[in-house]
Protein backbone atom coordinates (compact mmCIF):
# COMPACT_ATOMS: atom_id res chain seq x y z
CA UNK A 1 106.18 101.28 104.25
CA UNK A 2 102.63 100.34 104.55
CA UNK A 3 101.69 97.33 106.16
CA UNK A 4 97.79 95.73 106.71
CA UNK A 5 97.29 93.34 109.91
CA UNK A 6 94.70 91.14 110.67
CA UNK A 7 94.08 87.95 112.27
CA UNK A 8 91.44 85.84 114.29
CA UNK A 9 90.31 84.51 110.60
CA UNK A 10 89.12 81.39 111.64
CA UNK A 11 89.18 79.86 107.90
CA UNK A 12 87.10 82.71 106.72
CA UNK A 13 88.43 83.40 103.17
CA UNK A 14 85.69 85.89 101.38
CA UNK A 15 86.94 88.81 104.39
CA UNK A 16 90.42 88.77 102.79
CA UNK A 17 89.23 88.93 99.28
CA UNK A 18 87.23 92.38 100.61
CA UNK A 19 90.72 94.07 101.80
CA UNK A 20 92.80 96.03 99.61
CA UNK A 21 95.88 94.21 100.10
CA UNK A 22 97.78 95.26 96.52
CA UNK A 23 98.27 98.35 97.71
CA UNK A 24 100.27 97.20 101.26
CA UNK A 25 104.01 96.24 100.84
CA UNK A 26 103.35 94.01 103.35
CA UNK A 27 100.91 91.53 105.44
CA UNK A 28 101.23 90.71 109.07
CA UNK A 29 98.78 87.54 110.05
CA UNK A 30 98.06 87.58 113.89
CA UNK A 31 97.08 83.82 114.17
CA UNK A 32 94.08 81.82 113.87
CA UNK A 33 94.41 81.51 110.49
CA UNK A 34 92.22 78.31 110.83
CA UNK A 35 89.29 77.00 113.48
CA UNK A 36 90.91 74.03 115.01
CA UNK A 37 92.24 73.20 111.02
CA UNK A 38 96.11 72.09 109.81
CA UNK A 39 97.97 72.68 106.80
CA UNK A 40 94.99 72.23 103.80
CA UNK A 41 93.07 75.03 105.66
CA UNK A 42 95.99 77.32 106.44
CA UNK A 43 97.33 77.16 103.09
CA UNK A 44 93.57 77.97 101.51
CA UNK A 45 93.96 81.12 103.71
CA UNK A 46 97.41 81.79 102.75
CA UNK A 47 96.43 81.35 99.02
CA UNK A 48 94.00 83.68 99.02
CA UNK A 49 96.35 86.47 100.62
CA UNK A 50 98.77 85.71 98.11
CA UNK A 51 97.25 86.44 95.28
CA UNK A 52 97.38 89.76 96.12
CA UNK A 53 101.56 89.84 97.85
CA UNK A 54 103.76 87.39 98.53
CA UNK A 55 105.32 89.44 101.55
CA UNK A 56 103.61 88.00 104.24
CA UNK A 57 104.82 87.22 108.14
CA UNK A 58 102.42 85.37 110.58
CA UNK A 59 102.56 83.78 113.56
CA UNK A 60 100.01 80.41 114.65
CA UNK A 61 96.84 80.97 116.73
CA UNK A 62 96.17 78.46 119.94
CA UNK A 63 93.47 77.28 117.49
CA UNK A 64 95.68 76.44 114.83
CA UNK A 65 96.84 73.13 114.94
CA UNK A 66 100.73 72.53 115.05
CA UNK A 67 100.85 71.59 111.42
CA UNK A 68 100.05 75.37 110.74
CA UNK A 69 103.09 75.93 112.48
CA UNK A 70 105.25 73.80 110.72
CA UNK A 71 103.92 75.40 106.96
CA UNK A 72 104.25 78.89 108.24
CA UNK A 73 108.11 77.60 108.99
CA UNK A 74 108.63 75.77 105.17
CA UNK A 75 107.46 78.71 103.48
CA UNK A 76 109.59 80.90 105.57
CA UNK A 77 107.20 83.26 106.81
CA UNK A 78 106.91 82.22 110.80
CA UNK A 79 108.06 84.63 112.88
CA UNK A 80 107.14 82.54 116.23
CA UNK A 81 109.82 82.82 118.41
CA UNK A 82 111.80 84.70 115.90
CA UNK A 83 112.07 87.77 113.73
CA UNK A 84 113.00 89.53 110.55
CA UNK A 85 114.35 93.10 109.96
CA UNK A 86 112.62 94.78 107.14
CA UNK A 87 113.97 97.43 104.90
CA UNK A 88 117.13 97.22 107.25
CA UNK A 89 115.52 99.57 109.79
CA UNK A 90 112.14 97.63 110.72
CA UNK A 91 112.27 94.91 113.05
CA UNK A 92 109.13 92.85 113.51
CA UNK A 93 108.77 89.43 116.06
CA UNK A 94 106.19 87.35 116.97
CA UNK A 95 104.83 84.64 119.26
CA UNK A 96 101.94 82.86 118.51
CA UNK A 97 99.56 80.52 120.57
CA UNK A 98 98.33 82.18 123.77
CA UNK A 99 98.44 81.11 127.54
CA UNK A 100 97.08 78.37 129.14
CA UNK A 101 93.23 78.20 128.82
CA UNK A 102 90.72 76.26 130.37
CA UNK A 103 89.61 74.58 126.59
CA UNK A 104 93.31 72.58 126.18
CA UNK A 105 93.34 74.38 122.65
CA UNK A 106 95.74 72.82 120.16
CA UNK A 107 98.75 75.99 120.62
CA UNK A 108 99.29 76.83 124.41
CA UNK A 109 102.01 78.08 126.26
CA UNK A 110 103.22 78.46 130.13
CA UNK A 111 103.90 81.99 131.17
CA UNK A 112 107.30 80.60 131.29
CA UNK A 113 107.77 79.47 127.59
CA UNK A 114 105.92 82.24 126.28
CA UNK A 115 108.86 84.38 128.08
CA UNK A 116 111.49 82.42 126.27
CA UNK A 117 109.68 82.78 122.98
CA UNK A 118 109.74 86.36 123.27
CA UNK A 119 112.87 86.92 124.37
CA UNK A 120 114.38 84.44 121.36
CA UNK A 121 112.23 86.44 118.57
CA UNK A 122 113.80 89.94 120.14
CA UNK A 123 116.93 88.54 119.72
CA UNK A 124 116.53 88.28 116.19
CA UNK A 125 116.00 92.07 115.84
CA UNK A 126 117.06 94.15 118.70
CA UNK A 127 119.42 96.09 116.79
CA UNK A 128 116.68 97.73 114.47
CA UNK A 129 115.73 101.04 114.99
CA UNK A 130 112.03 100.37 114.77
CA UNK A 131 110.04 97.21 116.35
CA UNK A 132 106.70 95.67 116.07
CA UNK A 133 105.53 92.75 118.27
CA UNK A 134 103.08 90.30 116.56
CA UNK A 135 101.50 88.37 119.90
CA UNK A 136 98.14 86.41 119.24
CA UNK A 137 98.07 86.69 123.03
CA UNK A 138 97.32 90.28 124.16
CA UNK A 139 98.93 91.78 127.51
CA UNK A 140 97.31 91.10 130.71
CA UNK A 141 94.95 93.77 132.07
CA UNK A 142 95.21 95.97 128.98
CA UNK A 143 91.65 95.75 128.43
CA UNK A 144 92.34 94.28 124.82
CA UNK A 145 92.23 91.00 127.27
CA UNK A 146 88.62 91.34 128.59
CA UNK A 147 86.34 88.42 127.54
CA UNK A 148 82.34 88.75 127.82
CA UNK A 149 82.61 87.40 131.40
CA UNK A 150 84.67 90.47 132.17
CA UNK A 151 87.45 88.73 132.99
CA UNK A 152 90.77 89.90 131.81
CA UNK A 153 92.46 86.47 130.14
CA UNK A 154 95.88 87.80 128.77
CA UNK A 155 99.44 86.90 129.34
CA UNK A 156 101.14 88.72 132.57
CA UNK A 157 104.78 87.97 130.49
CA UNK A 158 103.56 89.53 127.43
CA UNK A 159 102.30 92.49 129.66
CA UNK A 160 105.85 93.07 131.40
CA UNK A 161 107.77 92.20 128.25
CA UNK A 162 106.19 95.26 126.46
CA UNK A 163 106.96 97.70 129.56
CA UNK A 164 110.43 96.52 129.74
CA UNK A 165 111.16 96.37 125.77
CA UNK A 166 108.83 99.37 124.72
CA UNK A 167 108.18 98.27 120.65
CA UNK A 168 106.65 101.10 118.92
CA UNK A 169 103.79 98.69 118.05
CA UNK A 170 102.55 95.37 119.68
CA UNK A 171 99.38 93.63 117.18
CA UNK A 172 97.70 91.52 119.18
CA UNK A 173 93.94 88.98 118.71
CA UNK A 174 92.63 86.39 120.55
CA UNK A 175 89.79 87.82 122.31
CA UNK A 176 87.57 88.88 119.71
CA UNK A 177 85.06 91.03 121.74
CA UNK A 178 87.97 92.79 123.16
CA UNK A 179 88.44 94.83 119.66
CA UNK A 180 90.48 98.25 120.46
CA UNK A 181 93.44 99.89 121.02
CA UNK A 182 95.13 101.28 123.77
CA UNK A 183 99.13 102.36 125.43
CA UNK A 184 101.46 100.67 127.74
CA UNK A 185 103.69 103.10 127.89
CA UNK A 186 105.22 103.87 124.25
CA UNK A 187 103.75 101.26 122.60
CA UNK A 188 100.41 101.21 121.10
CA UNK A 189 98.52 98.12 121.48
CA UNK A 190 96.03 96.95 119.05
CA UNK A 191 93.40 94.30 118.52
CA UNK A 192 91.63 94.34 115.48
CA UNK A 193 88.97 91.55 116.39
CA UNK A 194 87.75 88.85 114.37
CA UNK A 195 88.37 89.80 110.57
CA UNK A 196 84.99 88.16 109.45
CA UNK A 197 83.25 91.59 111.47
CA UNK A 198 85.49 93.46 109.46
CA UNK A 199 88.57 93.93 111.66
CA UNK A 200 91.75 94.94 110.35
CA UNK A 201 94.77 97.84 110.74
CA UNK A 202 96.40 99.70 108.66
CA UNK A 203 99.84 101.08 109.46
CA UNK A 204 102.27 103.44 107.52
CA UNK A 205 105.55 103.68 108.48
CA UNK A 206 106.86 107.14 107.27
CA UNK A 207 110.84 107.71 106.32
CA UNK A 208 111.30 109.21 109.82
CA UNK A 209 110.03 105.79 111.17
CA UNK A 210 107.45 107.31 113.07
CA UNK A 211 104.07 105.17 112.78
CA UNK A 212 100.48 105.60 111.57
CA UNK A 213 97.60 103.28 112.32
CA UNK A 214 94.17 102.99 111.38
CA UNK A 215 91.59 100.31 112.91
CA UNK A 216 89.02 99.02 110.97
């Protein structure tokens, strides 16, 4: 199965059109789909991925305005605080928004509720033999956290939740100058940065379930 993940998009439409999405079975948004927008600008974005698949999963960005949250939910491709088990083997969850922030962005979350979100998506596919976390808010002191300042911004529940659950893969955004990968034990972590500076992963997951990734 080969699946292309990207996020951070910020309304930016042309990026998507540059991605070779017919030839993924499958397309994972990471949030932001819009800069502060609702439902006209997520669906433009959502249009444009579409006319390439129709197998799409996404969660909301904290700049996404609830609205986005609601559409993602009517066309049945949220997976905030839920999950879906692909190809019977593949289980992939999300939570979107991020942690509190100084800015009082439209999609924030307590460490607490961002706990319970997690644990309620897991529950929808713990008995898969494969999982992929989709948080727009990366793990605390990961490094995929860091903003310009050099502070590290992430969630300290997302952080523990991937040491005690150990996904294969957690896809992560929200800082964009904190583009890179990296390992919490056995799960790779991955932020692909903003899409509009070209980042974007590509993962394969073979018959044996083991997984390939590539960062653009």
């Amino acid at each position: 199965m080969k699946i292309a993940a990207f996020g951070d998009i910020h309304n930016s439409v042309e990026p998507i059109r540059s991605l070779p999405l017919n030839d993924f079975d499958l397309v994972i948004i990471t949030g932001d789909l819009t800069n502060f927008g609702g439902r006209d600008d997520a669906m433009a974005i959502l249009d444009t991925v579409r006319q390439a698949t129709q197998n799409i999963l996404a969660v909301p960005g904290n700049l996404d305005h609830p609205p986005v949250l609601e559409l993602l939910e009517e066309l049945d491709i949220s997976i905030h605080g839920k999950g879906k088990i692909i190809n019977e083997r593949i289980g992939i969850f999300g939570c979107g928004g991020s942690n509190l922030t100084p800015f009082n962005t439209p999609i924030e979350f307590s460490e607490e509720k961002l706990l319970e979100l997690l644990q309620q998506a897991y529950e929808h596919v713990q008995d898969a033999n494969l999982h992929i976390l989709v948080s727009h808010t990366p793990p605390k002191d990961s490094g995929l956290d860091r903003i310009s300042s050099g502070a590290n911004v992430g969630s300290q529940v997302v952080r523990e939740f991937i040491e005690e659950v150990q996904p294969a893969l957690c896809l992560t955004g929200h800082i964009h100058e904190a583009k890179g990968e990296t390992e919490l034990g056995k799960t790779k972590v991955i932020n692909p940065g903003m899409l509009k500076d070209g980042g974007w992963i590509e993962i394969d997951i073979l018959d044996d379930l083991t997984v390939k990734t590539i960062l653009h």
